[in-house]
PDB file of N, CA and C in Angstrom:
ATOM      1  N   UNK A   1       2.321  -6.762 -31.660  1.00  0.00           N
ATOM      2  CA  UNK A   1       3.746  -6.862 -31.913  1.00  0.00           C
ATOM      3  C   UNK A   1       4.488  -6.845 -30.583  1.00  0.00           C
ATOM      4  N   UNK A   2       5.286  -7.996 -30.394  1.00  0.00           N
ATOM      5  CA  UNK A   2       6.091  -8.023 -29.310  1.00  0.00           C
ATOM      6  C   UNK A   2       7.596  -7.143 -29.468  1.00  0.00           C
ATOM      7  N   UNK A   3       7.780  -5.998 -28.429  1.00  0.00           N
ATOM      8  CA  UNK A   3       9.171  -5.817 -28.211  1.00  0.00           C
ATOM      9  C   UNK A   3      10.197  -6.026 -27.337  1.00  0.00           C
ATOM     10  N   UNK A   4      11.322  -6.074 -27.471  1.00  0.00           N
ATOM     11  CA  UNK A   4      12.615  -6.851 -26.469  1.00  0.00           C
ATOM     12  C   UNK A   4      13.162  -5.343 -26.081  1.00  0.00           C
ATOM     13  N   UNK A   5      13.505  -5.576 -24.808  1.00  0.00           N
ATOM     14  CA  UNK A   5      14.113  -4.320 -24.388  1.00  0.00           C
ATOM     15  C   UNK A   5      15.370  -4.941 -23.164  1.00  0.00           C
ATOM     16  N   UNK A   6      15.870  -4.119 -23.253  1.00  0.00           N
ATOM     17  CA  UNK A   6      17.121  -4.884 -21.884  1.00  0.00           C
ATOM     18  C   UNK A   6      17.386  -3.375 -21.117  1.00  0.00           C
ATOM     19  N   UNK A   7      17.491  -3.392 -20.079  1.00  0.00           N
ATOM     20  CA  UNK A   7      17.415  -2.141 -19.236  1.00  0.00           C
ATOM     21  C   UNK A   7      18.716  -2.186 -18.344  1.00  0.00           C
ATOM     22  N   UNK A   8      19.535  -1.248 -18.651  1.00  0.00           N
ATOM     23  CA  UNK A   8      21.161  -1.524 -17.995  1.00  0.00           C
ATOM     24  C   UNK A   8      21.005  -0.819 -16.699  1.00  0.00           C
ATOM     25  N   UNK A   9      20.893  -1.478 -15.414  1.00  0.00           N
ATOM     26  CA  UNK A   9      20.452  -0.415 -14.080  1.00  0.00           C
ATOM     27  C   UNK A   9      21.787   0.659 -14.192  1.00  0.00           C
ATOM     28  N   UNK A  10      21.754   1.858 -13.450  1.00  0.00           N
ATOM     29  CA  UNK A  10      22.789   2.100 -13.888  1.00  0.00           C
ATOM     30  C   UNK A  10      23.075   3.033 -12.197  1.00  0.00           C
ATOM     31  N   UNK A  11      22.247   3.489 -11.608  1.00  0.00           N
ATOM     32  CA  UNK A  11      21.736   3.932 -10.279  1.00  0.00           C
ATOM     33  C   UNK A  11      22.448   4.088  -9.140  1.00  0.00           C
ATOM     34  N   UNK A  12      22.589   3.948  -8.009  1.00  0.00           N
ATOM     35  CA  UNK A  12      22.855   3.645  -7.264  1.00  0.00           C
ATOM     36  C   UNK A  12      22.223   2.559  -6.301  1.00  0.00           C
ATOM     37  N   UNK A  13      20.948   2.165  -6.738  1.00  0.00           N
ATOM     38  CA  UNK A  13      20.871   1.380  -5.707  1.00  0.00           C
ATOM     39  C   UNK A  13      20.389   0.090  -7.127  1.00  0.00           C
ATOM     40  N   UNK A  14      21.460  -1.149  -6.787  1.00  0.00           N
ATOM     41  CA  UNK A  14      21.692  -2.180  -7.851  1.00  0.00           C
ATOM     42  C   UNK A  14      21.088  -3.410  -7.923  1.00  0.00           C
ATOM     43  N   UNK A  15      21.165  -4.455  -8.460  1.00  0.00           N
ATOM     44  CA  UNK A  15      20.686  -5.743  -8.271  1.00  0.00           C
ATOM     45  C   UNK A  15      21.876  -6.165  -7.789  1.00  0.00           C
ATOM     46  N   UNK A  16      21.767  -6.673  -6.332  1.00  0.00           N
ATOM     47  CA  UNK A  16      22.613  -7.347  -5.434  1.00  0.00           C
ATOM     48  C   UNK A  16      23.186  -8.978  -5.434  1.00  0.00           C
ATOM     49  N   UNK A  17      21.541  -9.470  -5.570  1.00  0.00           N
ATOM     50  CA  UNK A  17      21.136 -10.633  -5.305  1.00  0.00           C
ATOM     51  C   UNK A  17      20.236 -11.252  -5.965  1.00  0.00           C
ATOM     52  N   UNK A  18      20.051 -12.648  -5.538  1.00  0.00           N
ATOM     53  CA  UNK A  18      18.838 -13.559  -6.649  1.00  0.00           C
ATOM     54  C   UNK A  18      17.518 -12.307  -5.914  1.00  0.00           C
ATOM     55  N   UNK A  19      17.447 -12.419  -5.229  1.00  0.00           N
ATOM     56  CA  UNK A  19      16.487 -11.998  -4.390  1.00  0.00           C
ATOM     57  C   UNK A  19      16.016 -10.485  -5.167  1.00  0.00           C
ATOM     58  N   UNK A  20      16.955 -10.023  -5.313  1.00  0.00           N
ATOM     59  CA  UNK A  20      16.572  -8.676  -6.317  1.00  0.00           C
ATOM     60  C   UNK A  20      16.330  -8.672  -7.564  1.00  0.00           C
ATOM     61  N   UNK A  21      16.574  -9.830  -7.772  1.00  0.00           N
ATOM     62  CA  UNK A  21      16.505  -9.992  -9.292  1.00  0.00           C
ATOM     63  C   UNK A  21      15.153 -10.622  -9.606  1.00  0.00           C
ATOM     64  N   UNK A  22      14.188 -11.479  -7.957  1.00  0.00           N
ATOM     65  CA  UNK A  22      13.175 -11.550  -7.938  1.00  0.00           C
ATOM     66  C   UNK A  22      12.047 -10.819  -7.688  1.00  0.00           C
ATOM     67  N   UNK A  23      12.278  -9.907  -6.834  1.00  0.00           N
ATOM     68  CA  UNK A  23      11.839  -8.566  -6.781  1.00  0.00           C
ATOM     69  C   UNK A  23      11.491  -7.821  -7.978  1.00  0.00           C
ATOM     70  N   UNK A  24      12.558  -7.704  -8.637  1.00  0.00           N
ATOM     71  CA  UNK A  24      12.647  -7.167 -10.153  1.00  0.00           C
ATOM     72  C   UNK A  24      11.173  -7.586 -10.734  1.00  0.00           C
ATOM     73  N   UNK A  25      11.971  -9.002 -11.086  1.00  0.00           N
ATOM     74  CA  UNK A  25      10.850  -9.958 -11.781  1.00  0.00           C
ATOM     75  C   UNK A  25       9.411 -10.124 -11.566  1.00  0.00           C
ATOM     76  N   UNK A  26       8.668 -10.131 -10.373  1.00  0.00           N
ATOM     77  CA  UNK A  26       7.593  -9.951 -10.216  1.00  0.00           C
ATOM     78  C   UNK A  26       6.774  -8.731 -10.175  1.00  0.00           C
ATOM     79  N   UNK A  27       8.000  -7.431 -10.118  1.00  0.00           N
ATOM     80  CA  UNK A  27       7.522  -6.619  -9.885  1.00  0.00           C
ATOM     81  C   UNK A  27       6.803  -5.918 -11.747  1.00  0.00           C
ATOM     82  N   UNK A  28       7.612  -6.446 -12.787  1.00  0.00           N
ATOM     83  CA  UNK A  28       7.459  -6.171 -13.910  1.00  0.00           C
ATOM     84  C   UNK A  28       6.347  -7.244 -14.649  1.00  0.00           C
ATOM     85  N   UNK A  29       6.255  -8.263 -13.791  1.00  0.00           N
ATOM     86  CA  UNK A  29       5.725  -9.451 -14.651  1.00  0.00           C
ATOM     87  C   UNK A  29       3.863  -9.472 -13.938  1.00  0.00           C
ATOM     88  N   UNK A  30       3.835  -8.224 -13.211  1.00  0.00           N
ATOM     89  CA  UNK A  30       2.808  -7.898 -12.791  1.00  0.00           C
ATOM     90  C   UNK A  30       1.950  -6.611 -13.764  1.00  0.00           C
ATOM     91  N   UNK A  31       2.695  -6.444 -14.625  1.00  0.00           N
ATOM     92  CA  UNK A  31       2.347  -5.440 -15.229  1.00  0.00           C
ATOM     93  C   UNK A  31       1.579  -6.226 -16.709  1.00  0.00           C
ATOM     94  N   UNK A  32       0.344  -5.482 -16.822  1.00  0.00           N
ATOM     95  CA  UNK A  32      -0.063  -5.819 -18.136  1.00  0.00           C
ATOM     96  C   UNK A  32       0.411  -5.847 -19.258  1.00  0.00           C
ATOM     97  N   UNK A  33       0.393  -6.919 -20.023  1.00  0.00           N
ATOM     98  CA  UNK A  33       1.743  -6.462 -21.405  1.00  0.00           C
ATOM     99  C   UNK A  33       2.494  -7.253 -21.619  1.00  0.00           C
ATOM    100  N   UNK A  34       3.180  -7.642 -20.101  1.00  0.00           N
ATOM    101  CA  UNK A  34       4.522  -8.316 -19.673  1.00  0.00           C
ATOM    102  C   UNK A  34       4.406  -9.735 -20.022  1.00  0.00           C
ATOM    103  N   UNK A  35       5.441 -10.417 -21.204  1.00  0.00           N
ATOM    104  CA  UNK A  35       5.259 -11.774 -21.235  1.00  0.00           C
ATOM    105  C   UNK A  35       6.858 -12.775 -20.302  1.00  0.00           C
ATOM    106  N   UNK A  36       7.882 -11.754 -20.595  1.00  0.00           N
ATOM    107  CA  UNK A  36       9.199 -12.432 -19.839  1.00  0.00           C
ATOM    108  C   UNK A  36       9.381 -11.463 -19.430  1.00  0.00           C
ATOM    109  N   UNK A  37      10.364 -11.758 -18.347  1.00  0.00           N
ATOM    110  CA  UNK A  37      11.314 -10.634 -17.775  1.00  0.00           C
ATOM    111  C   UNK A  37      12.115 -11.518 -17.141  1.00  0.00           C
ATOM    112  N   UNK A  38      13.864 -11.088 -17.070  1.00  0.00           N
ATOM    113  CA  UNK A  38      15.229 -11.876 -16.923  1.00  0.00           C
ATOM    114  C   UNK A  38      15.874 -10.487 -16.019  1.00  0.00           C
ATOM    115  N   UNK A  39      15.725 -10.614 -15.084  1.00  0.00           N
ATOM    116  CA  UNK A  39      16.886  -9.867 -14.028  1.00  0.00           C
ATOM    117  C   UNK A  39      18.044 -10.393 -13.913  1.00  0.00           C
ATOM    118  N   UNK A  40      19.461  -9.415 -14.298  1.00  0.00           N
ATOM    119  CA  UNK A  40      20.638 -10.330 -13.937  1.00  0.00           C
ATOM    120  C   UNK A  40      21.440  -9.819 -12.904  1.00  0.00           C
ATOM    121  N   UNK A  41      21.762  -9.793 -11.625  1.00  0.00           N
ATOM    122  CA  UNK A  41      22.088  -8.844 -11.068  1.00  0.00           C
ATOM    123  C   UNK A  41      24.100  -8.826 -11.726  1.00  0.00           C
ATOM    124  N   UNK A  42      24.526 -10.229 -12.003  1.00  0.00           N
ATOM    125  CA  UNK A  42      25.847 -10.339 -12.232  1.00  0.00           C
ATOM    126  C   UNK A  42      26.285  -9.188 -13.738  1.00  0.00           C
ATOM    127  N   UNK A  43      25.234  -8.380 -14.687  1.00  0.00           N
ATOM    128  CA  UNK A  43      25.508  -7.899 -15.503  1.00  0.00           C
ATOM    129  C   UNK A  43      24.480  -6.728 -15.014  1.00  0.00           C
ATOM    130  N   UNK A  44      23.736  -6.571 -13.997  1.00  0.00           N
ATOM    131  CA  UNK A  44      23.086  -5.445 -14.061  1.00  0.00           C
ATOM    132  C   UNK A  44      21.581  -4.746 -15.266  1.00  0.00           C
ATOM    133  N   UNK A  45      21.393  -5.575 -15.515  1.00  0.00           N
ATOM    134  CA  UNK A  45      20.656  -6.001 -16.981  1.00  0.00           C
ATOM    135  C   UNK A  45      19.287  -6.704 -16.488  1.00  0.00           C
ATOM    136  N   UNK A  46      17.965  -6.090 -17.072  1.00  0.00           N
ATOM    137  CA  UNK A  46      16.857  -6.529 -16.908  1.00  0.00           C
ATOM    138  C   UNK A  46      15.972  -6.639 -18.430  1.00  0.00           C
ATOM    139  N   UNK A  47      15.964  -7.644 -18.900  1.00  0.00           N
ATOM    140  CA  UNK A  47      15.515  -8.062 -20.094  1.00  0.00           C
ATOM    141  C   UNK A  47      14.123  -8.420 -19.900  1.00  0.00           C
ATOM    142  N   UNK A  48      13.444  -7.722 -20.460  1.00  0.00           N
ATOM    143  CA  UNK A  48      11.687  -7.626 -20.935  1.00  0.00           C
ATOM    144  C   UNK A  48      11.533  -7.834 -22.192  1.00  0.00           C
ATOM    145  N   UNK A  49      10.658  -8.765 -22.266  1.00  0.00           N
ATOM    146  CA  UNK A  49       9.611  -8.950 -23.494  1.00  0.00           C
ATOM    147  C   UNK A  49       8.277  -8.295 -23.645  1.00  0.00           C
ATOM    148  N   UNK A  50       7.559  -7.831 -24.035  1.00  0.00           N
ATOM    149  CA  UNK A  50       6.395  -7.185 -24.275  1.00  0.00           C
ATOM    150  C   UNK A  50       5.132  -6.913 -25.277  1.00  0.00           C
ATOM    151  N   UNK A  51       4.419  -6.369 -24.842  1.00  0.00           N
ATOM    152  CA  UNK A  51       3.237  -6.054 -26.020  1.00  0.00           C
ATOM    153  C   UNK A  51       3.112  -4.750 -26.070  1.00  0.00           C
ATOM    154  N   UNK A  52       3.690  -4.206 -27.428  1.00  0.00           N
ATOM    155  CA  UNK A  52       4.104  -2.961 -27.050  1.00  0.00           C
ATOM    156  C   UNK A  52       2.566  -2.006 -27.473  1.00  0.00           C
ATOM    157  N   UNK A  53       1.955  -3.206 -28.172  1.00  0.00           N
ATOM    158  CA  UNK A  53       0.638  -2.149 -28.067  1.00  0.00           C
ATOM    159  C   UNK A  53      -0.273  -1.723 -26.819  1.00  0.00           C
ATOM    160  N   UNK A  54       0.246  -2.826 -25.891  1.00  0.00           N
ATOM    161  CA  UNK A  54      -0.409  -2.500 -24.173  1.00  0.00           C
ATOM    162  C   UNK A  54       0.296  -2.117 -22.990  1.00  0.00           C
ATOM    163  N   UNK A  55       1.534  -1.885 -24.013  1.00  0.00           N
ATOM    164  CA  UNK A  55       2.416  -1.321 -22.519  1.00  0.00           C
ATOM    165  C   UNK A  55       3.963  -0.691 -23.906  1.00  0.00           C
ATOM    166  N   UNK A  56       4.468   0.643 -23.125  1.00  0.00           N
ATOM    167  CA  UNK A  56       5.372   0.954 -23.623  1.00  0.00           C
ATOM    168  C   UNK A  56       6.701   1.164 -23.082  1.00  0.00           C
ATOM    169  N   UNK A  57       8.016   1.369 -23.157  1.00  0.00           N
ATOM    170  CA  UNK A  57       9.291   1.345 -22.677  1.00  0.00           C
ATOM    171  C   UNK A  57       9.137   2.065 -21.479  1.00  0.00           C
ATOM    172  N   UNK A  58       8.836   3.174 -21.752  1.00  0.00           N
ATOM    173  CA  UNK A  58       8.653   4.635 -20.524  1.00  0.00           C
ATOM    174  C   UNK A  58       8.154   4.253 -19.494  1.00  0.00           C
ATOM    175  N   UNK A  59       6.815   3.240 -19.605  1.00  0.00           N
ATOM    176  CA  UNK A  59       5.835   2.742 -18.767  1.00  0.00           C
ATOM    177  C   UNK A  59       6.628   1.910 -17.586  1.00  0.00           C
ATOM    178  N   UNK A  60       7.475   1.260 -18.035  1.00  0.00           N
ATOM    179  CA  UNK A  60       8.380   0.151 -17.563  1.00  0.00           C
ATOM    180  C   UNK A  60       9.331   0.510 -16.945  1.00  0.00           C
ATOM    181  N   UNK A  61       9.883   1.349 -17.387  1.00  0.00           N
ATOM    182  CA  UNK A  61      11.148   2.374 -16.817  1.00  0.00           C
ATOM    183  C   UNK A  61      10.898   2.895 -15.641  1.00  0.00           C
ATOM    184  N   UNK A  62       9.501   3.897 -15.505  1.00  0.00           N
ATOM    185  CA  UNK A  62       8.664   4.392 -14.400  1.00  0.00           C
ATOM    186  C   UNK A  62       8.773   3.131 -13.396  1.00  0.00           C
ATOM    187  N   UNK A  63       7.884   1.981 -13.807  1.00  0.00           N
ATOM    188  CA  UNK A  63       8.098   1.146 -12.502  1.00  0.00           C
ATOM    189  C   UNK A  63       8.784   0.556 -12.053  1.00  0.00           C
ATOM    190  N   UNK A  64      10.378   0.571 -12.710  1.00  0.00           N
ATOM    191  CA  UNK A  64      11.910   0.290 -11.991  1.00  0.00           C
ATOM    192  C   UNK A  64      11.731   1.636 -11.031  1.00  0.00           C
ATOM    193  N   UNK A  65      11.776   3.053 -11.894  1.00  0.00           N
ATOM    194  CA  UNK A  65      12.076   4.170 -10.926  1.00  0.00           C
ATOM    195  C   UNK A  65      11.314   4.159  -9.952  1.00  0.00           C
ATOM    196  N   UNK A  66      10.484   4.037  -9.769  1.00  0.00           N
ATOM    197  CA  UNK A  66       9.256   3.759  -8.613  1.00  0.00           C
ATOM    198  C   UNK A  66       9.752   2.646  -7.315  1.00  0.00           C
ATOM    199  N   UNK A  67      10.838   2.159  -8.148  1.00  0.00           N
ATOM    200  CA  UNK A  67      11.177   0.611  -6.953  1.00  0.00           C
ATOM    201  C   UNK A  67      12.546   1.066  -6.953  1.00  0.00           C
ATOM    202  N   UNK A  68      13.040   2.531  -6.922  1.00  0.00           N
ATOM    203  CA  UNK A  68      14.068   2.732  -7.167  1.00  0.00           C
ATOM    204  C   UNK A  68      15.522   2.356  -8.002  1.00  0.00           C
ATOM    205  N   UNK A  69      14.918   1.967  -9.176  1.00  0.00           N
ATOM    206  CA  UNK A  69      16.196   1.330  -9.915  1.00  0.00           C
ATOM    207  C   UNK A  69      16.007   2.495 -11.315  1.00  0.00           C
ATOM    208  N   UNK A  70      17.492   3.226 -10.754  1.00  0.00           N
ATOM    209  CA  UNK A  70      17.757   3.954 -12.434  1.00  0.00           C
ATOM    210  C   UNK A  70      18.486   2.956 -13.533  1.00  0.00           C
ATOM    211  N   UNK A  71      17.623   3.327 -14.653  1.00  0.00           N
ATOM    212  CA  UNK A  71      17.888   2.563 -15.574  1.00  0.00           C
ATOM    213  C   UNK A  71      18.241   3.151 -17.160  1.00  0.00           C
ATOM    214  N   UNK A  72      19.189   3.111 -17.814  1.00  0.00           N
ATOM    215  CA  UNK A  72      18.883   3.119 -19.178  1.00  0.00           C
ATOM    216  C   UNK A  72      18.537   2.119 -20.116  1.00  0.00           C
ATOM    217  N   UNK A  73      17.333   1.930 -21.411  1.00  0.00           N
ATOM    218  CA  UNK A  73      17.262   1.382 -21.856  1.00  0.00           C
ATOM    219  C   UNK A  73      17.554   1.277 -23.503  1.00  0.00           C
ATOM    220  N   UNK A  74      17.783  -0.156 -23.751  1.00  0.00           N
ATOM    221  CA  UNK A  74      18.105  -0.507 -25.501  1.00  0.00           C
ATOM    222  C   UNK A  74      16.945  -1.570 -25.741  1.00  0.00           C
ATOM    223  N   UNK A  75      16.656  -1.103 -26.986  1.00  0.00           N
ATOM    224  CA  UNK A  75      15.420  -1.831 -27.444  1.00  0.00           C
ATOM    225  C   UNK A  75      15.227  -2.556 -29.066  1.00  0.00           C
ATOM    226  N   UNK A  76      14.326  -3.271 -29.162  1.00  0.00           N
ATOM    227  CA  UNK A  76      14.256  -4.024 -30.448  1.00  0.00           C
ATOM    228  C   UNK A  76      13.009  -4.494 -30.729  1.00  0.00           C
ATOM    229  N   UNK A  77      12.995  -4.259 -31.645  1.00  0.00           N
ATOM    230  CA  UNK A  77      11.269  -5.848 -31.988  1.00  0.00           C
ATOM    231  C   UNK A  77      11.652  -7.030 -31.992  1.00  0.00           C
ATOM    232  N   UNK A  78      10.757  -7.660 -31.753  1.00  0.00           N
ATOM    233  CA  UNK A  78      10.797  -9.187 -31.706  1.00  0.00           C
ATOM    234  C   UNK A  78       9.790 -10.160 -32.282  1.00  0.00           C
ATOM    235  N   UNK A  79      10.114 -11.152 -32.761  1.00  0.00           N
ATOM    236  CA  UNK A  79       9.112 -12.094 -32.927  1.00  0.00           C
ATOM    237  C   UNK A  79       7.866 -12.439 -32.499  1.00  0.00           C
ATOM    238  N   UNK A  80       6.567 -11.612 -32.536  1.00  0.00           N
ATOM    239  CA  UNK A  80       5.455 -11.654 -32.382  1.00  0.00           C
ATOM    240  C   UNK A  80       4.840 -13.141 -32.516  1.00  0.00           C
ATOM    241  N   UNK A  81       5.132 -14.025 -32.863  1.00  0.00           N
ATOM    242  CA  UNK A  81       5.082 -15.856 -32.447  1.00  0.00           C
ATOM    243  C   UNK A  81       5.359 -15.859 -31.041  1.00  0.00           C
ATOM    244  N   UNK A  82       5.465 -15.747 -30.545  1.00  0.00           N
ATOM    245  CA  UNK A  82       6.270 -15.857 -28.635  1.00  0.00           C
ATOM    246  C   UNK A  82       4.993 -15.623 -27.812  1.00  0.00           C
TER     247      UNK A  82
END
């Protein structure tokens, strides 16, 4: 089962740039599990798709905090077709 999560940075240290928002992106899309991920730095917002049986919210959260990005997250299921 795939879940959608969107992660509102909320931190002090932000998505600036494309460049952070690529950072972001590879840094999550390296993770097992991970099928999308959408960094926006203009809304502050990092949208993940997932397999939530091989990876969970917390898991994900950790490796923003780890790259220094505080985050809160909102979440959903999604269409397991994807």
């Amino acid at each position: 089962m795939y879940k959608f999560v969107t992660f509102e940075v909320i931190g002090d240290q932000r998505l600036h740039c494309e460049s952070c928002e690529n950072r972001v992106t590879r840094l999550l899309r390296g993770m097992e599990g991970v099928s999308k991920v959408c960094a926006q730095a203009s809304n502050q917002r990092i949208e993940v798709l997932f397999d939530n049986v091989v990876l969970d919210d917390a898991a994900i959260a950790e490796r923003l905090s780890a790259a220094g990005y505080q985050t809160r997250a909102n979440s959903s299921a999604a269409d397991s077709g994807n």
